[in-house]
N, C-alpha and C. Protein backbone atom coordinates (compact mmCIF):
# COMPACT_ATOMS: atom_id res chain seq x y z
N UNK A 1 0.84 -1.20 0.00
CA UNK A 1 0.00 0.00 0.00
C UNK A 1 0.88 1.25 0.00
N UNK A 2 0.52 2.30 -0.83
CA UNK A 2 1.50 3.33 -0.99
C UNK A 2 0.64 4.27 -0.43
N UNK A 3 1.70 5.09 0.73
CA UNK A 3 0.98 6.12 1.92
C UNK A 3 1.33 7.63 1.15
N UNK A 4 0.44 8.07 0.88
CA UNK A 4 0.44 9.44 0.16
C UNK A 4 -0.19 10.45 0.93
N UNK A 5 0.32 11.41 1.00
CA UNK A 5 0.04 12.67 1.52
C UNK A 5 -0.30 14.05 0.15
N UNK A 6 -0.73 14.49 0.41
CA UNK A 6 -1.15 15.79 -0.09
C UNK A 6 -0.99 17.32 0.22
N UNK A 7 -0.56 17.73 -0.63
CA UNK A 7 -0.43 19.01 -0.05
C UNK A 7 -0.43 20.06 -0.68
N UNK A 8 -1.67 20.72 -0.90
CA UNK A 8 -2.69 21.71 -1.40
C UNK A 8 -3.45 22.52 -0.68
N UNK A 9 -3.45 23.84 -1.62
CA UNK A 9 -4.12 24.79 -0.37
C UNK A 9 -5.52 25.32 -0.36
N UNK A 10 -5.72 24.59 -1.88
CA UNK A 10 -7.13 24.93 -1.97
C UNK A 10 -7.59 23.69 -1.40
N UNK A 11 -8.94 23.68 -0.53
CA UNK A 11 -9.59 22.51 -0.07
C UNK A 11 -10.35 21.66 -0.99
N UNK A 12 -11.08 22.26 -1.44
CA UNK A 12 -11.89 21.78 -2.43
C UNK A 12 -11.38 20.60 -3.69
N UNK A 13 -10.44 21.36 -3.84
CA UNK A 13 -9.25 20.52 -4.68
C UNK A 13 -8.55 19.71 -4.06
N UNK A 14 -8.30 19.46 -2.54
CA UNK A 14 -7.73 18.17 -2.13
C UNK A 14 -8.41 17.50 -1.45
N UNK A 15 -9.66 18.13 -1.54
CA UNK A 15 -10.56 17.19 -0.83
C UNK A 15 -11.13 15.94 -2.45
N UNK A 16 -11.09 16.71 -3.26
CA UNK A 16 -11.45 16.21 -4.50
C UNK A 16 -10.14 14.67 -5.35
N UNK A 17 -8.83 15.13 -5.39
CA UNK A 17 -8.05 14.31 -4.95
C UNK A 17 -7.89 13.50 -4.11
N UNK A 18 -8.31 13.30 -3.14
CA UNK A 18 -8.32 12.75 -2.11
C UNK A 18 -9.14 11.70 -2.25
N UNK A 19 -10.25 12.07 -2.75
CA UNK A 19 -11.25 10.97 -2.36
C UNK A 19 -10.95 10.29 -4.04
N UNK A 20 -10.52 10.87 -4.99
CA UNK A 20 -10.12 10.41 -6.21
C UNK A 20 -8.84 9.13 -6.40
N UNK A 21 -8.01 9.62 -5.46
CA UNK A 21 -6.79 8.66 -5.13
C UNK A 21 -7.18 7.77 -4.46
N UNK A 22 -7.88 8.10 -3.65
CA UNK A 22 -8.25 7.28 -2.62
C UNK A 22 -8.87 5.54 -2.77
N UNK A 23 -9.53 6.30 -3.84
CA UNK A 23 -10.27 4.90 -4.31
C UNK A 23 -9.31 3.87 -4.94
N UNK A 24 -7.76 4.12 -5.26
CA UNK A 24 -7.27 2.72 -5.98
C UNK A 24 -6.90 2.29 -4.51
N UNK A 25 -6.71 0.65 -5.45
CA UNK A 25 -6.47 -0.17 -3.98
C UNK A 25 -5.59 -0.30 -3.80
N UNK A 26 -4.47 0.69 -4.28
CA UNK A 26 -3.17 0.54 -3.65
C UNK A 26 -2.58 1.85 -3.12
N UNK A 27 -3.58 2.67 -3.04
CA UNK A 27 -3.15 4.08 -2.59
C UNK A 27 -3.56 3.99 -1.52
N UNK A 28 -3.16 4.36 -0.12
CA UNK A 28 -4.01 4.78 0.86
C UNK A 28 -3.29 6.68 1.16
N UNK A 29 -4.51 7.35 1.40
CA UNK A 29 -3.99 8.97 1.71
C UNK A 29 -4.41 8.91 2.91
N UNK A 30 -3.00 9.30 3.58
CA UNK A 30 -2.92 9.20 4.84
C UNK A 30 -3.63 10.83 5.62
N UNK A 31 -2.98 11.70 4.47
CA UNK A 31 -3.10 13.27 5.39
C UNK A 31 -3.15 13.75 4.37
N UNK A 32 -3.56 14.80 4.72
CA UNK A 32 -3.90 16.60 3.74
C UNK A 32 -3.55 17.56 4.74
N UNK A 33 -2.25 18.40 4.00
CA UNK A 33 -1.77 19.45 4.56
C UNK A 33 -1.84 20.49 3.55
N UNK A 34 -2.34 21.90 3.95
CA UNK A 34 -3.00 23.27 3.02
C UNK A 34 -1.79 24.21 2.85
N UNK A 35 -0.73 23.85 3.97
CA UNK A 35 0.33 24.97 4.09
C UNK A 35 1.71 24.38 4.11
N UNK A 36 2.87 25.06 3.67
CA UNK A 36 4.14 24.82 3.61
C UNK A 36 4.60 24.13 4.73
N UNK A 37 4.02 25.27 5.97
CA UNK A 37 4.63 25.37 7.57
C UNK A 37 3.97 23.67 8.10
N UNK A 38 2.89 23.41 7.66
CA UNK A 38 2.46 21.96 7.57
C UNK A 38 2.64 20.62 7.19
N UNK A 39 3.28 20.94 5.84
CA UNK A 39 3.63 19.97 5.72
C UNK A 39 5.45 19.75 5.85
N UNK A 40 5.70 20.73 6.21
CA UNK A 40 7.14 20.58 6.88
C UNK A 40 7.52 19.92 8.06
N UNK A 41 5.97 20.01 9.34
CA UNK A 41 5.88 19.69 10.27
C UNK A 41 5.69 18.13 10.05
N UNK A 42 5.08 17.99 9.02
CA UNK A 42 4.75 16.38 8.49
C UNK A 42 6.19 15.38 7.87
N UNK A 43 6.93 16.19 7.28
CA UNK A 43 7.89 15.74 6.64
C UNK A 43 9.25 15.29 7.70
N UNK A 44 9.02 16.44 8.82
CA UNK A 44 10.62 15.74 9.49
C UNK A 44 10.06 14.81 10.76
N UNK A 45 8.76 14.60 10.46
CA UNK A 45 8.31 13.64 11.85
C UNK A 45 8.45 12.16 10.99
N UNK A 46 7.04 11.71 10.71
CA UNK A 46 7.17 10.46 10.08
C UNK A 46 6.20 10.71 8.64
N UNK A 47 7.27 10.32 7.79
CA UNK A 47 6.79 10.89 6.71
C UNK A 47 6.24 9.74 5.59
N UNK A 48 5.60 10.17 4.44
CA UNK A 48 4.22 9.17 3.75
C UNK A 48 5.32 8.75 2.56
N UNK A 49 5.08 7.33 1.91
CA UNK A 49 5.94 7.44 1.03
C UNK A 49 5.77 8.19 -0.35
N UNK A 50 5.00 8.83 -0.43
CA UNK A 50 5.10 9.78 -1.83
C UNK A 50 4.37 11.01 -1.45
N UNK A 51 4.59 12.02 -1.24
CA UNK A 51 3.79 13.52 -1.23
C UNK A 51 3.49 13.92 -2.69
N UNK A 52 2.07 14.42 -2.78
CA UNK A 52 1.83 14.78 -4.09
C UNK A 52 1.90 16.54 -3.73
N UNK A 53 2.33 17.11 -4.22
CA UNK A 53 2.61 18.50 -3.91
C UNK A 53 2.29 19.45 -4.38
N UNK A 54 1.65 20.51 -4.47
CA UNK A 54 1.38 21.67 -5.30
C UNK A 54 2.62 22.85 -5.32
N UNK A 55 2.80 23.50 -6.47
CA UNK A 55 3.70 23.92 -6.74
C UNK A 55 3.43 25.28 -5.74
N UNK A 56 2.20 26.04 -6.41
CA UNK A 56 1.66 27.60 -5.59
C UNK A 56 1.12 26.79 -4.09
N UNK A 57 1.92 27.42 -3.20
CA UNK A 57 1.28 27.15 -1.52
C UNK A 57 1.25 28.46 -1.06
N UNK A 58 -0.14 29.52 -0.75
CA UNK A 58 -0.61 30.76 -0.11
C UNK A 58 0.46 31.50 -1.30
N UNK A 59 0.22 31.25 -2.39
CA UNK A 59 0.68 32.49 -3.77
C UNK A 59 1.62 32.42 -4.06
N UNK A 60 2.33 31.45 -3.72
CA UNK A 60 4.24 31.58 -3.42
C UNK A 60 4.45 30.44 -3.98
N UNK A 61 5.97 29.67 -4.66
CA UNK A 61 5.87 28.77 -4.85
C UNK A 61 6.85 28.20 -3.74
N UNK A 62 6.30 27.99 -2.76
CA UNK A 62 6.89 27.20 -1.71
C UNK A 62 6.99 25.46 -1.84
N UNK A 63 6.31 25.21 -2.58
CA UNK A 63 6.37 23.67 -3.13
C UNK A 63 7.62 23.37 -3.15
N UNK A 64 8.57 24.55 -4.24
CA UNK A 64 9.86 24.05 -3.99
C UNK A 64 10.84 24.19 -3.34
N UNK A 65 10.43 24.71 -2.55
CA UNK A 65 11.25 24.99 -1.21
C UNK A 65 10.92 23.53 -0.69
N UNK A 66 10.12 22.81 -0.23
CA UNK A 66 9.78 21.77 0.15
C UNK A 66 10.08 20.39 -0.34
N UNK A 67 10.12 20.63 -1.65
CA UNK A 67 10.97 19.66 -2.16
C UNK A 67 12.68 19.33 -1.95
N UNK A 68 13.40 20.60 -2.19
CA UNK A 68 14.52 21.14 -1.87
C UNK A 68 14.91 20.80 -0.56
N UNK A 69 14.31 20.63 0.22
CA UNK A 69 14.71 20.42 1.61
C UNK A 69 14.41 18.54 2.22
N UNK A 70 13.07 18.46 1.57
CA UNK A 70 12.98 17.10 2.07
C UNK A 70 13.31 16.39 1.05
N UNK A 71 13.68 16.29 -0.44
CA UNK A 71 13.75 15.04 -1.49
C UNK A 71 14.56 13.83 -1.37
N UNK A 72 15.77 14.30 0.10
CA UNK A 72 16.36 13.54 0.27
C UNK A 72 16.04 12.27 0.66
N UNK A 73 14.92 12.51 1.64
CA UNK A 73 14.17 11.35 2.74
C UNK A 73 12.64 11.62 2.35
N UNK A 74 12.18 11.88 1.13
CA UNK A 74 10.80 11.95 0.46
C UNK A 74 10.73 11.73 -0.92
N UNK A 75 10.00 11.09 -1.64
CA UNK A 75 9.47 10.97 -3.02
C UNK A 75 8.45 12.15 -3.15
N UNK A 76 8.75 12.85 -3.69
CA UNK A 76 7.95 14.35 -4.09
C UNK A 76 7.12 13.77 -5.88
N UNK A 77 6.00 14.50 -5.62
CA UNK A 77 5.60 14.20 -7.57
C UNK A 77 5.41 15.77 -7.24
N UNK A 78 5.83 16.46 -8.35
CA UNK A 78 4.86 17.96 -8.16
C UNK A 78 3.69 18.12 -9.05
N UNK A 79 2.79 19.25 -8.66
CA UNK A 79 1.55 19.18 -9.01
C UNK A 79 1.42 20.98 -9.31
N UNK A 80 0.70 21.08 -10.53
CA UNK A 80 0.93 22.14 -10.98
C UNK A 80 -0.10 22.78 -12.12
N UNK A 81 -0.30 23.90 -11.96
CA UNK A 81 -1.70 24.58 -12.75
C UNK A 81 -0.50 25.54 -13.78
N UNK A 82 0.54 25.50 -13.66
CA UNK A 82 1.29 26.27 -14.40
C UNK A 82 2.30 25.37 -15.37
N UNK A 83 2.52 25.45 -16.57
CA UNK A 83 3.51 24.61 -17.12
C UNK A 83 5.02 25.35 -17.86
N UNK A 84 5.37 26.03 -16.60
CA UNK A 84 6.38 26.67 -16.74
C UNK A 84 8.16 25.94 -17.25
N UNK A 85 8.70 26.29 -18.25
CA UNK A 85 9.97 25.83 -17.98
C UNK A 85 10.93 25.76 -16.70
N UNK A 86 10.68 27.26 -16.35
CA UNK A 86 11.67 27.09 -14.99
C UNK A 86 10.72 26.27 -14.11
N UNK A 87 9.80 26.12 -13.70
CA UNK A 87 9.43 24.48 -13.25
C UNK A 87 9.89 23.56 -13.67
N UNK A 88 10.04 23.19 -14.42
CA UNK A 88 10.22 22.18 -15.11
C UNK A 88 11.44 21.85 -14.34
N UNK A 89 12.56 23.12 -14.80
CA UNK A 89 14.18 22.74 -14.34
C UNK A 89 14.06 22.44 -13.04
N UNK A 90 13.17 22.87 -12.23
CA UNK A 90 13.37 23.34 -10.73
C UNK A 90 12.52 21.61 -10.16
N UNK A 91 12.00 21.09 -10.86
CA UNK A 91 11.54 19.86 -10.72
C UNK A 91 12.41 19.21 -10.43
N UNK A 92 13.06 18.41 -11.68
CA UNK A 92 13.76 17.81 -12.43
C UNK A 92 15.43 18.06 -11.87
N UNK A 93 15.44 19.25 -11.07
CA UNK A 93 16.90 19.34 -10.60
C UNK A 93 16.51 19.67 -8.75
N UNK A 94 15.28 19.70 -8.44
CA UNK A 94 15.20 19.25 -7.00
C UNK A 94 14.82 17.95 -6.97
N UNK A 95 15.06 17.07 -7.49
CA UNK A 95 15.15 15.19 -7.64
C UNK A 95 13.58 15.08 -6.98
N UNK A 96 12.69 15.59 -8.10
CA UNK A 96 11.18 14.93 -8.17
C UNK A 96 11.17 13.73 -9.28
N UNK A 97 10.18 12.92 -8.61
CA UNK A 97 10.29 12.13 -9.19
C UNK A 97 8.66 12.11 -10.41
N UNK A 98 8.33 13.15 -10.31
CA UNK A 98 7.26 13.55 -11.65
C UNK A 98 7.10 15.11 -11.10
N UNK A 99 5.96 15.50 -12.43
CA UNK A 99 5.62 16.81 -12.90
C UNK A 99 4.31 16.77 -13.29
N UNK A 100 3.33 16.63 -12.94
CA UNK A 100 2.07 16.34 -13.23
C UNK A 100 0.86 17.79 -13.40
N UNK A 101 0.57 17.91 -14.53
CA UNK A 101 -0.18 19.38 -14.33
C UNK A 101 -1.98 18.68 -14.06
N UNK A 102 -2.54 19.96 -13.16
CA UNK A 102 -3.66 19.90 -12.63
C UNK A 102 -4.97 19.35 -13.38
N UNK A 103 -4.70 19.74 -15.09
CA UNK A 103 -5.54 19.45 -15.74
C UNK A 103 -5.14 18.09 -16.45
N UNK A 104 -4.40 17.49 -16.29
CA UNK A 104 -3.74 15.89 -16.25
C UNK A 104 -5.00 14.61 -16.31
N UNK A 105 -4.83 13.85 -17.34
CA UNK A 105 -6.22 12.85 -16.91
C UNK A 105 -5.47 11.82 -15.64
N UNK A 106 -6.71 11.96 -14.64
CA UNK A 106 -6.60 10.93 -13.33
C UNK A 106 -5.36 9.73 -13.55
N UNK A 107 -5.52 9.30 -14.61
CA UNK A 107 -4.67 8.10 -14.79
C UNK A 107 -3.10 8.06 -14.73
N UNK A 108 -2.82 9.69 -15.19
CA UNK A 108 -1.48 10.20 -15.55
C UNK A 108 -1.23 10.34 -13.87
N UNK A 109 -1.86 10.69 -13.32
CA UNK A 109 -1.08 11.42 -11.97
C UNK A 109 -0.91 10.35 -11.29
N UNK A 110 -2.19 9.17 -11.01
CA UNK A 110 -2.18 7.76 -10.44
C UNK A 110 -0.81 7.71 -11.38
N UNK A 111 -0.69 7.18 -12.12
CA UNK A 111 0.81 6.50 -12.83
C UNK A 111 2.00 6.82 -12.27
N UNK A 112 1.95 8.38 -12.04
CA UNK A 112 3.41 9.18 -11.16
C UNK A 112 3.43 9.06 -10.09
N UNK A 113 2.47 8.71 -8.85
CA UNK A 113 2.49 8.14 -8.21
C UNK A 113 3.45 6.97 -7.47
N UNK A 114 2.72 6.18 -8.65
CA UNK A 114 2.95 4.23 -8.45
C UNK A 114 4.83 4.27 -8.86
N UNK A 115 5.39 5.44 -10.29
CA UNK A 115 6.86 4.89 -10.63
C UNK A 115 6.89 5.46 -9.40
N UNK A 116 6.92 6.60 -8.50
CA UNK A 116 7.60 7.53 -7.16
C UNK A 116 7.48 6.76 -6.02
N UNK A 117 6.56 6.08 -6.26
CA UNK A 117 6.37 4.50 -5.13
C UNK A 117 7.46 3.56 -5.35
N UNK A 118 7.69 3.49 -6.37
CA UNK A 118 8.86 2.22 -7.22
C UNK A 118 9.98 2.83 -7.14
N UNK A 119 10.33 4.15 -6.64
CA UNK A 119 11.88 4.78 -7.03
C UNK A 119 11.94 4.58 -8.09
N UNK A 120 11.09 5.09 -9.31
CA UNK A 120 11.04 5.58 -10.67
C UNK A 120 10.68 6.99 -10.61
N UNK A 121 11.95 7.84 -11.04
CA UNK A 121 11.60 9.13 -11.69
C UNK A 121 10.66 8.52 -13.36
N UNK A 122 9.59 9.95 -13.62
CA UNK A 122 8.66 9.40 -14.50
C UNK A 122 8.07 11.08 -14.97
N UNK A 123 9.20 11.56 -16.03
CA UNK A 123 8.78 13.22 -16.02
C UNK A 123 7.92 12.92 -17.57
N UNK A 124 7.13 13.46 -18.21
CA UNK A 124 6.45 13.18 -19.38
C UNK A 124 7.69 13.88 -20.50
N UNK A 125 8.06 13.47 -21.74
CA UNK A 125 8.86 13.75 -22.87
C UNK A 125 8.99 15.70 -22.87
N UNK A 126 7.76 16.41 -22.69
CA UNK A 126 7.62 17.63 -22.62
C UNK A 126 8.17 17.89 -21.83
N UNK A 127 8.02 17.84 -20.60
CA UNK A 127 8.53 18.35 -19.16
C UNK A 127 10.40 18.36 -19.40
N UNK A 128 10.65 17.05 -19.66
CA UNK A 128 12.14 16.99 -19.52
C UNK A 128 12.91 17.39 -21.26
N UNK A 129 12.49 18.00 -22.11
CA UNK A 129 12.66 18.92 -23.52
C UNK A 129 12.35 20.36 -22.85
N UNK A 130 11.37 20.67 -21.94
CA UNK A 130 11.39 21.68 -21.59
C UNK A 130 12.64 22.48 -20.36
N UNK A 131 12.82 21.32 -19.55
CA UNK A 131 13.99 21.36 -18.88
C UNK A 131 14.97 21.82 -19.30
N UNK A 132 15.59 20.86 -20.38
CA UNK A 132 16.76 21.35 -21.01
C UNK A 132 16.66 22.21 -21.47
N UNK A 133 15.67 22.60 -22.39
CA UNK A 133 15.77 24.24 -23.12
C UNK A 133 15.48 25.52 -22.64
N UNK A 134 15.51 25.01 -21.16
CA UNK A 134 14.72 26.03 -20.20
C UNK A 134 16.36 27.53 -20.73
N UNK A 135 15.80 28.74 -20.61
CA UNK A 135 16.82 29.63 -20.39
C UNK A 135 17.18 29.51 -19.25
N UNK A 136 18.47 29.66 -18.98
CA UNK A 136 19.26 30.02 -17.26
C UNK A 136 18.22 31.14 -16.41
N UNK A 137 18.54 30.56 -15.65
CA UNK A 137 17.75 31.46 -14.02
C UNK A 137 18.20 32.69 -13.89
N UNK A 138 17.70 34.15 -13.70
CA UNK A 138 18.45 35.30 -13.70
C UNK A 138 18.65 34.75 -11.95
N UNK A 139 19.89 35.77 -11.32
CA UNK A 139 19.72 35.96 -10.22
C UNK A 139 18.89 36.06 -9.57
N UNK A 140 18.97 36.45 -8.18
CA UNK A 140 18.00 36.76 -6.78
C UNK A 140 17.64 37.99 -7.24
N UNK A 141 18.95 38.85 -7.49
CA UNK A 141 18.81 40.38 -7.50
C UNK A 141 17.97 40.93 -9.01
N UNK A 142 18.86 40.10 -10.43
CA UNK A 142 18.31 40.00 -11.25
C UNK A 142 16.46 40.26 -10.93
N UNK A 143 15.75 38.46 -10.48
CA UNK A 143 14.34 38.86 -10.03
C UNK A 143 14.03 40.26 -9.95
N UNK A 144 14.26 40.71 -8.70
CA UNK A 144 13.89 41.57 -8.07
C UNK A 144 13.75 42.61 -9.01
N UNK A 145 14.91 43.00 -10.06
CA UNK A 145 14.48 43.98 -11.37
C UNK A 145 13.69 43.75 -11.91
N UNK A 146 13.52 42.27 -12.38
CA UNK A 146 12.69 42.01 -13.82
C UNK A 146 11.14 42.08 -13.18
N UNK A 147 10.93 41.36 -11.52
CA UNK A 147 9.26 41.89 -11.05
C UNK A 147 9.39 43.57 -11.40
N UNK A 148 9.77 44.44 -10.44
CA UNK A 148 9.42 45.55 -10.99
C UNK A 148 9.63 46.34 -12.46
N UNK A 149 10.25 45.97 -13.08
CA UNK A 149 10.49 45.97 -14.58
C UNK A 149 9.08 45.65 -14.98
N UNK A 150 8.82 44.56 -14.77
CA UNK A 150 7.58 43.70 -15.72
C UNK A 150 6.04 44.29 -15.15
N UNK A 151 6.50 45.28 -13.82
CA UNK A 151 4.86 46.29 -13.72
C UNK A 151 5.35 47.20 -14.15
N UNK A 152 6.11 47.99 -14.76
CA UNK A 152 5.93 48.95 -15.44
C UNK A 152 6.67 50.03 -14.98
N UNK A 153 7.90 49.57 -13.86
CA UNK A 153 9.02 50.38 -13.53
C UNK A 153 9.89 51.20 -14.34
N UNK A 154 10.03 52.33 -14.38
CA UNK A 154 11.10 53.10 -14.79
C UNK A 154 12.43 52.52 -14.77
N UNK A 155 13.54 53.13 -14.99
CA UNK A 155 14.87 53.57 -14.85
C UNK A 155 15.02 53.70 -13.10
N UNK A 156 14.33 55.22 -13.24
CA UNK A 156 14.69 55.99 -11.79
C UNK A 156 14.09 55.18 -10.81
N UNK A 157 13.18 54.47 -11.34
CA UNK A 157 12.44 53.69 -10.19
C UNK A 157 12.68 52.60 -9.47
N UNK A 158 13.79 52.00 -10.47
CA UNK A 158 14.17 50.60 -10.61
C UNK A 158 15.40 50.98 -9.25
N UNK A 159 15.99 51.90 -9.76
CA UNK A 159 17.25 52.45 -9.29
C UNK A 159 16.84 53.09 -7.49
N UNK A 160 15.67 53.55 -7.72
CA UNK A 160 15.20 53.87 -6.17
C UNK A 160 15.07 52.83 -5.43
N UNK A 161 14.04 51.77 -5.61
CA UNK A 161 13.60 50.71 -4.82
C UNK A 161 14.33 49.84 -4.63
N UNK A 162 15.64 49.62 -5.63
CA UNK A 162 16.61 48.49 -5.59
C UNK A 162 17.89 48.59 -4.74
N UNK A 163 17.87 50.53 -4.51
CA UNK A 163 18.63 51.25 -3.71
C UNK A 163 20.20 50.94 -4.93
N UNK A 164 20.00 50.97 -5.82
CA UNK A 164 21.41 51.32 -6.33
C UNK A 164 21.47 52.26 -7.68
N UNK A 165 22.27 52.72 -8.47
CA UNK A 165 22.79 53.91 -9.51
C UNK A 165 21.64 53.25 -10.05
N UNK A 166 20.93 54.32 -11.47
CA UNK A 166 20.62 54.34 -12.67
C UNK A 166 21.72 53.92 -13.68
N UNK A 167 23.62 54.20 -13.63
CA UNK A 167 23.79 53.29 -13.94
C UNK A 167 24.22 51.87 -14.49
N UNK A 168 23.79 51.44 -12.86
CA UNK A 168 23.80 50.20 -13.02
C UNK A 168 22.50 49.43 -13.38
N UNK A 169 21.68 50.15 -12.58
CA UNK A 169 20.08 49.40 -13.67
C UNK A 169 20.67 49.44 -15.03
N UNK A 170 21.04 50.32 -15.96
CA UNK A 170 20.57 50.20 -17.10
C UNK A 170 21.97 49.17 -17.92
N UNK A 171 23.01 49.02 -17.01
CA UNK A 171 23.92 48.10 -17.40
C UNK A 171 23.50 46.40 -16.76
N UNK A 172 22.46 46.63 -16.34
CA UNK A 172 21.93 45.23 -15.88
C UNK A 172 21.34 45.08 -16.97
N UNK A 173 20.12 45.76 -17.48
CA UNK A 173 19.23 45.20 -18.13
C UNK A 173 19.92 44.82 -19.48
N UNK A 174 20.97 45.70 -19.78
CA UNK A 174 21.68 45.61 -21.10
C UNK A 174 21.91 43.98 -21.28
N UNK A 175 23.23 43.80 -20.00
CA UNK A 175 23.11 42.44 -20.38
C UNK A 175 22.21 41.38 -20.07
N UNK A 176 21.02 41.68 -19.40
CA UNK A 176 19.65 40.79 -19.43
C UNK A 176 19.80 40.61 -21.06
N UNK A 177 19.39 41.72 -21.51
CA UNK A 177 19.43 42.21 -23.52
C UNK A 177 19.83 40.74 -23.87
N UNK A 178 21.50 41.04 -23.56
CA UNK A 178 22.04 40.60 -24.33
C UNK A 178 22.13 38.47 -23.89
N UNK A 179 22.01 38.33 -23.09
CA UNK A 179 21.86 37.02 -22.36
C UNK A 179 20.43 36.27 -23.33
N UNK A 180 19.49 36.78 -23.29
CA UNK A 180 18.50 36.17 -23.67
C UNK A 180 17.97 36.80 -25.01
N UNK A 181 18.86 37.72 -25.53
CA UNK A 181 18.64 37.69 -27.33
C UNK A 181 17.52 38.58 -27.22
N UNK A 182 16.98 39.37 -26.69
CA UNK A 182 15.83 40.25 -26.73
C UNK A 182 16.05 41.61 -26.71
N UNK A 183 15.08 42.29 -27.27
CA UNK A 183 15.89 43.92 -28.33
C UNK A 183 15.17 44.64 -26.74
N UNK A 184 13.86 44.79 -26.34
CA UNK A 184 13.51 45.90 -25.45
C UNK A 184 12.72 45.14 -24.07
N UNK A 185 12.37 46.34 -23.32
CA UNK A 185 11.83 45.70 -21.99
C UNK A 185 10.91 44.99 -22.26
N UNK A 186 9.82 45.37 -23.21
CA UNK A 186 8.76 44.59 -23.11
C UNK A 186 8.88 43.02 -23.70
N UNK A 187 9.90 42.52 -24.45
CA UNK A 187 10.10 41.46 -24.45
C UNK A 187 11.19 40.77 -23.36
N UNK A 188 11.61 41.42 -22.86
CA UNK A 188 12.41 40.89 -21.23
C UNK A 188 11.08 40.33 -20.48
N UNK A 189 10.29 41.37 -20.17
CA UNK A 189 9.02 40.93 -19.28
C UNK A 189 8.35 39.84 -19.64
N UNK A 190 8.23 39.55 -20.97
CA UNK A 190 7.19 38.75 -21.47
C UNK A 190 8.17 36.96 -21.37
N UNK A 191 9.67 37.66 -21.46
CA UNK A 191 10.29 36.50 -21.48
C UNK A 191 10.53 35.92 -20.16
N UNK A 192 10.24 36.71 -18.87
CA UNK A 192 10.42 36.61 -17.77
C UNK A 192 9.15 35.51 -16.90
N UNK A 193 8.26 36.38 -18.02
CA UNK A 193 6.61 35.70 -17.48
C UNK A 193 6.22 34.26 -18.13
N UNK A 194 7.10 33.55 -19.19
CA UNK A 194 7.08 32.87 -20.21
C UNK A 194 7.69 31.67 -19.38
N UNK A 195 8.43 31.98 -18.70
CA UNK A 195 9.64 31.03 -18.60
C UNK A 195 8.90 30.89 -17.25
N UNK A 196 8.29 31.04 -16.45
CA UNK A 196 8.03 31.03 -14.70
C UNK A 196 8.51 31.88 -14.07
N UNK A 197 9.47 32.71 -14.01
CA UNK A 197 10.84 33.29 -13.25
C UNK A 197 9.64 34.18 -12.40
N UNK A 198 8.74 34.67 -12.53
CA UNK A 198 8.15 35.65 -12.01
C UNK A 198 6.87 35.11 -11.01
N UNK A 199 6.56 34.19 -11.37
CA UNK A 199 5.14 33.44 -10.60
C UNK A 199 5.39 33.28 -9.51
N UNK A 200 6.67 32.76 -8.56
CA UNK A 200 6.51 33.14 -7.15
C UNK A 200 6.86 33.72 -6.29
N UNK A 201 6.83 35.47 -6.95
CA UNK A 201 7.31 36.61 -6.66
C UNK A 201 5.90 37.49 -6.60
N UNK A 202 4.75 37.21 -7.34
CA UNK A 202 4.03 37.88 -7.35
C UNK A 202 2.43 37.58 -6.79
């Protein structure tokens, strides 16, 4: 019997999972946890052999923080309404053993499951093509430009809130430019929002 846990913050949706998994006869779901701080508390006590995980926990993507910390002594599948590349990488290089998006038929996610039960990683052909072609991760600090960049930040503004020169904003963004092949801001932003880099910042 494979002991699965859950961990989603909408109820409705893991109450819905829940009783969906529930029914094969080789799943038993032990627990449903809504929050990060929860299922962290779950993870270093005695933990289920596969957590199915949501990527967004309270707007943030704390999923992978959670993965990142427990994958060592947990089989993680992640679970996801977004089909971002930098997910993808951030999957696939925090040692999940699937990538399963929300709108997934039942059968697909049961399946990622059962290999993460087996110590089978089991990412779908897309997920791991998307991995590799993912663009590189800007920095921490990077982020922090490209969110306010991508609402509609200035120069001077960028340079106020970030507390450093105008410039160096504008020798950042240059080589943003030049890193990812894109002529102006509005395709930085779009490439920012494209890739994930921005979803659990905002």
């Amino acid at each position: 019997m494979i002991r699965l846990a859950i961990v989603e913050d909408h109820t409705a949706i893991a109450e819905g999972l829940a009783a969906l998994l529930g029914s094969e006869p080789d799943i038993e779901v032990e627990t449903i946890v809504g929050t990060a701080e929860a299922a962290h508390r779950l993870l270093t006590t005695d933990g289920p052999d596969v957590v199915l995980c949501d990527v967004m926990l309270g707007g943030r993507d704390q999923g992978f923080a959670l993965l990142e910390e427990h994958a060592a002594r947990t089989r993680f599948v992640m679970y996801s309404a977004y089909d971002f590349p930098a997910h993808h990488v951030r999957a696939v290089a925090g040692g999940a053993y699937g990538y399963v998006s929300k709108v997934a038929p039942a059968e697909e996610i049961v399946a990622a499951i059962r290999h993460a039960a087996a110590g089978e990683r089991a990412f779908a052909p897309h997920v791991l093509r998307s991995a590799r072609g993912a663009a590189p991760r800007p920095t921490a600090r990077e982020l922090q430009l490209l969110e306010l960049l991508a609402d509609g930040a200035t120069n001077d503004e960028l340079a106020r809130r970030l507390a450093i020169s105008s410039k160096t904003v504008e020798g950042t963004i240059r080589r943003l430019f030049d890193r990812y092949g894109v002529d102006n801001r509005t395709q930085l932003a779009r490439l920012a929002m494209r890739q994930g880099w921005l979803t659990g910042n905002r």
